[in-house]
Each structure stands twice: as structure tokens, then as C-alpha cells.
N, C-alpha and C. Protein backbone atom coordinates (compact mmCIF):
# COMPACT_ATOMS: atom_id res chain seq x y z
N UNK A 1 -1.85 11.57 5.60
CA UNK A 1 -1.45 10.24 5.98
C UNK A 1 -0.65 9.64 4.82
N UNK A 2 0.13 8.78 4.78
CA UNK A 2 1.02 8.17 4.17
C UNK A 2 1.80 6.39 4.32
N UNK A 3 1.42 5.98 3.41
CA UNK A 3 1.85 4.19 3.57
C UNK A 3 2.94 3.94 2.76
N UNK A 4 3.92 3.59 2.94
CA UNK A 4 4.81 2.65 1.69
C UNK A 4 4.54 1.54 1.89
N UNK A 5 3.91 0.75 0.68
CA UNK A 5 3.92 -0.27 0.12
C UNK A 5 4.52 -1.15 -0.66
N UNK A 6 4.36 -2.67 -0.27
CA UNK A 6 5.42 -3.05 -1.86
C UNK A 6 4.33 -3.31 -2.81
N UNK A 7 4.83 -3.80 -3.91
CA UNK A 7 4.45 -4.43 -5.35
C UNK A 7 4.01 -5.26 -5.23
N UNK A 8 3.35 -6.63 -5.38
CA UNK A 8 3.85 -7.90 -5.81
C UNK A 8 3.72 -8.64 -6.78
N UNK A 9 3.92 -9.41 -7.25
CA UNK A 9 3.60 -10.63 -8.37
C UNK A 9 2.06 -11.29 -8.38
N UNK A 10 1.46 -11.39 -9.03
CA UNK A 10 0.28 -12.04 -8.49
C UNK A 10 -0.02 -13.02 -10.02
N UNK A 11 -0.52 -14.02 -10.31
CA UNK A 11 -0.73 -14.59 -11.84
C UNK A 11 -2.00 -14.45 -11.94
N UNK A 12 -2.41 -14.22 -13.44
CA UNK A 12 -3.71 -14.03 -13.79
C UNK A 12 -3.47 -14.29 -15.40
N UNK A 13 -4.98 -15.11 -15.44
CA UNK A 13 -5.48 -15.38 -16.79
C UNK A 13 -5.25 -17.14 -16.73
N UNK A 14 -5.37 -17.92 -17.84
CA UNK A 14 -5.26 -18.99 -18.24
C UNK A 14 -3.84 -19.03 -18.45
N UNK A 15 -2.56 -18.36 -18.78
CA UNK A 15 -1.43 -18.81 -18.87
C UNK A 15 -0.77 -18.30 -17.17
N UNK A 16 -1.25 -18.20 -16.80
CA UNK A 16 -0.55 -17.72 -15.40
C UNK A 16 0.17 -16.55 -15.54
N UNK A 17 -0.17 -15.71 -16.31
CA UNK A 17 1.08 -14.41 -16.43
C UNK A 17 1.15 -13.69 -15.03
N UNK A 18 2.41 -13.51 -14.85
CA UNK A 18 2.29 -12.30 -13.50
C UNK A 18 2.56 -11.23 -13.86
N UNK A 19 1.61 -10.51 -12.72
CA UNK A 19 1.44 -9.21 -13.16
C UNK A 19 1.65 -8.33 -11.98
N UNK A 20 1.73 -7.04 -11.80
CA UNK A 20 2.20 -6.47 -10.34
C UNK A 20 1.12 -6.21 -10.12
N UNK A 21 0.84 -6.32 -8.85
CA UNK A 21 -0.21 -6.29 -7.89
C UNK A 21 -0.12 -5.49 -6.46
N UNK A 22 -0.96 -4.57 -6.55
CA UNK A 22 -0.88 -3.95 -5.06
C UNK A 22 -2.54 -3.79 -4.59
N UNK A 23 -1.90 -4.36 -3.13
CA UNK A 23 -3.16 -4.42 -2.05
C UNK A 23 -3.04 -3.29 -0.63
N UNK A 24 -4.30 -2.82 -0.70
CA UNK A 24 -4.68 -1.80 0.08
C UNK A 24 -5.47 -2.45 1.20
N UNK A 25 -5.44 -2.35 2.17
CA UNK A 25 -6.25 -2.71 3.23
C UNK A 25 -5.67 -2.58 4.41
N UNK A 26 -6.39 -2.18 5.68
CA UNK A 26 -6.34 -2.20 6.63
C UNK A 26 -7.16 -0.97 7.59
N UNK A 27 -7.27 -0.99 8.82
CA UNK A 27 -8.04 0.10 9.21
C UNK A 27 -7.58 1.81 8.68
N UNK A 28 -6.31 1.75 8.46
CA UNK A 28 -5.70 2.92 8.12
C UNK A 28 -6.61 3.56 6.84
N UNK A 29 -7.30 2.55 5.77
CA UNK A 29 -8.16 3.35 4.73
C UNK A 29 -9.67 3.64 5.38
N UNK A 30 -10.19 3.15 6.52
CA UNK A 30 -10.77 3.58 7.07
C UNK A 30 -11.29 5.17 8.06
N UNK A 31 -10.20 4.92 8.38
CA UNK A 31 -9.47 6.72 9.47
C UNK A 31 -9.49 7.63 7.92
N UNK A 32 -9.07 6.98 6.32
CA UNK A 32 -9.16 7.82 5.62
C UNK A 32 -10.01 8.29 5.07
N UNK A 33 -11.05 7.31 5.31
CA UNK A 33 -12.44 8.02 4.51
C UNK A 33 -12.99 6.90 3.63
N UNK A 34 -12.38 5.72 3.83
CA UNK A 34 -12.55 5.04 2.46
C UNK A 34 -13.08 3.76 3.40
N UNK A 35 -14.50 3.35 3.10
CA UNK A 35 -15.45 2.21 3.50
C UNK A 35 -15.56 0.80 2.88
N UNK A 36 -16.14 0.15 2.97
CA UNK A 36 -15.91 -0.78 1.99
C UNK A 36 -17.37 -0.62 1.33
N UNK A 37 -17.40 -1.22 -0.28
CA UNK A 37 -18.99 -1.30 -0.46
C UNK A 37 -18.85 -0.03 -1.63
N UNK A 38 -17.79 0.96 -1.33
CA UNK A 38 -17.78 2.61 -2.00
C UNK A 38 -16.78 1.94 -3.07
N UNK A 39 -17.00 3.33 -4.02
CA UNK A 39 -16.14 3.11 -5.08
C UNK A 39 -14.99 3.88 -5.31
N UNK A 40 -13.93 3.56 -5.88
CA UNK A 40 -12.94 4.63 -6.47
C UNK A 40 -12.67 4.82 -7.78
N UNK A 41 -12.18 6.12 -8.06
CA UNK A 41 -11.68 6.43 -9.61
C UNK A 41 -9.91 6.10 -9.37
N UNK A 42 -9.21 5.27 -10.23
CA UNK A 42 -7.93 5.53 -10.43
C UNK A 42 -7.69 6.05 -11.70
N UNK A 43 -6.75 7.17 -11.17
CA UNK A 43 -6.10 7.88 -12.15
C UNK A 43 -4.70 7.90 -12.53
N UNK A 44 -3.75 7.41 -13.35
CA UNK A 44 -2.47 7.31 -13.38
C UNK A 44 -1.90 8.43 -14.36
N UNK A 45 -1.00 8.98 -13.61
CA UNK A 45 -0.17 9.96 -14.16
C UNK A 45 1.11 9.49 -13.98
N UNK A 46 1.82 9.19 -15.49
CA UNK A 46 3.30 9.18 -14.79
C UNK A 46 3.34 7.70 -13.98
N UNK A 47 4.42 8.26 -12.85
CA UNK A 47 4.45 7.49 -11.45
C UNK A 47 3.54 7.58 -10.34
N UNK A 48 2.83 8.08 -10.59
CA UNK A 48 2.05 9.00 -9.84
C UNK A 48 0.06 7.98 -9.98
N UNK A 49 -0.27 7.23 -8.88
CA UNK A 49 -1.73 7.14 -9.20
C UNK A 49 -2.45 7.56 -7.75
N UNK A 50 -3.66 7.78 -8.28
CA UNK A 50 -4.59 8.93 -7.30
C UNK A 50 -5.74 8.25 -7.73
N UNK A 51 -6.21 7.69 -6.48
CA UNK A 51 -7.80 7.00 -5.77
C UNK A 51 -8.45 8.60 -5.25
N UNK A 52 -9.71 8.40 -5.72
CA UNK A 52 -10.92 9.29 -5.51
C UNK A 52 -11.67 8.77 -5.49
N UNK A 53 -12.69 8.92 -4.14
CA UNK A 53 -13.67 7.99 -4.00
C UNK A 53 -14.79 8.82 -5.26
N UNK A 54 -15.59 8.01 -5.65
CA UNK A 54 -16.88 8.25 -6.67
C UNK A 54 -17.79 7.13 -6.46
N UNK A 55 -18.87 7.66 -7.47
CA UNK A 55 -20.47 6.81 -7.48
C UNK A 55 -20.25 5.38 -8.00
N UNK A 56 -21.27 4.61 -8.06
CA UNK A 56 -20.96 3.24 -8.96
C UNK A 56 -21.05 3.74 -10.55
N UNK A 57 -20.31 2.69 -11.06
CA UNK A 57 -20.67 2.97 -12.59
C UNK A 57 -22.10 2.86 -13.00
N UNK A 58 -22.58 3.58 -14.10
CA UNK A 58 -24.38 3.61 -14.31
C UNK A 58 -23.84 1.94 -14.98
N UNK A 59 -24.94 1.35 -14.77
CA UNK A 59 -25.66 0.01 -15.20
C UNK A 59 -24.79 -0.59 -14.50
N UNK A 60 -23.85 -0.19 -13.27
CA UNK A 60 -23.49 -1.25 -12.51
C UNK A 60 -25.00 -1.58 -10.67
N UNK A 61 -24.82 -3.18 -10.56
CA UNK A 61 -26.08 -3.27 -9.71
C UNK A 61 -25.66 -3.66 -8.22
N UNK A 62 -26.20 -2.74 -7.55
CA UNK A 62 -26.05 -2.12 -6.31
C UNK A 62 -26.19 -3.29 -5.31
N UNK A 63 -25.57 -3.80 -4.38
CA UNK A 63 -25.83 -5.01 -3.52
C UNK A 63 -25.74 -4.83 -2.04
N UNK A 64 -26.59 -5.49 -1.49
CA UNK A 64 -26.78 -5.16 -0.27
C UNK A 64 -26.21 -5.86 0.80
């Protein structure tokens, strides 16, 4: 499966800096395997980043 996405601007922090921002959502990460509640690893190579779903971080607390 395959999405093109854009970028966008989004501000963050106390000075408003923008920063690029990309949002994932819709049923399409669903059909992929990806739930909500689960976690991912990002990995950036390059141009190149790769989501793998994984466990929670240890001493992170689990919510129901």
C-alpha cells in the first residue's frame, strides 16, 4: 500500500517556531495493521523514514 502525503508547518514551543509536520491517519493505517493505543519505532535514513510497530517504552504507563 502506498500514500503521498504533504508536509506541513505546524508552530511549537513558546516562540512559535514552525516546524514540518506530518499527519498520518485514516482507516487506510488500519487495513495496515496499525491500531490506535500501539506503538511505533521511527527510523530515519537519509530520505527515507520507516514506522515499525513495537512495545511501549519500559517505564512508560499503560492506559486503558
Amino acid at each position: 500500500m502506498k500514500r503521498v502525503i504533504k508536509i506541513y508547518n505546524q508552530s511549537m514551543g513558546p516562540n512559535y517556531t514552525q516546524v514540518p509536520t506530518i499527519l498520518l491517519k485514516g482507516q487506510w493505517l488500519r487495513l495496515a495493521g496499525f491500531e490506535s493505543g500501539e506503538y511505533v519505532e521511527v527510523q530515519v535514513d537519509g530520505d527515507k523514514i520507516t514506522l515499525t510497530k513495537t512495545k511501549a517504552p519500559v517505564g512508560s504507563i499503560a492506559k486503558i
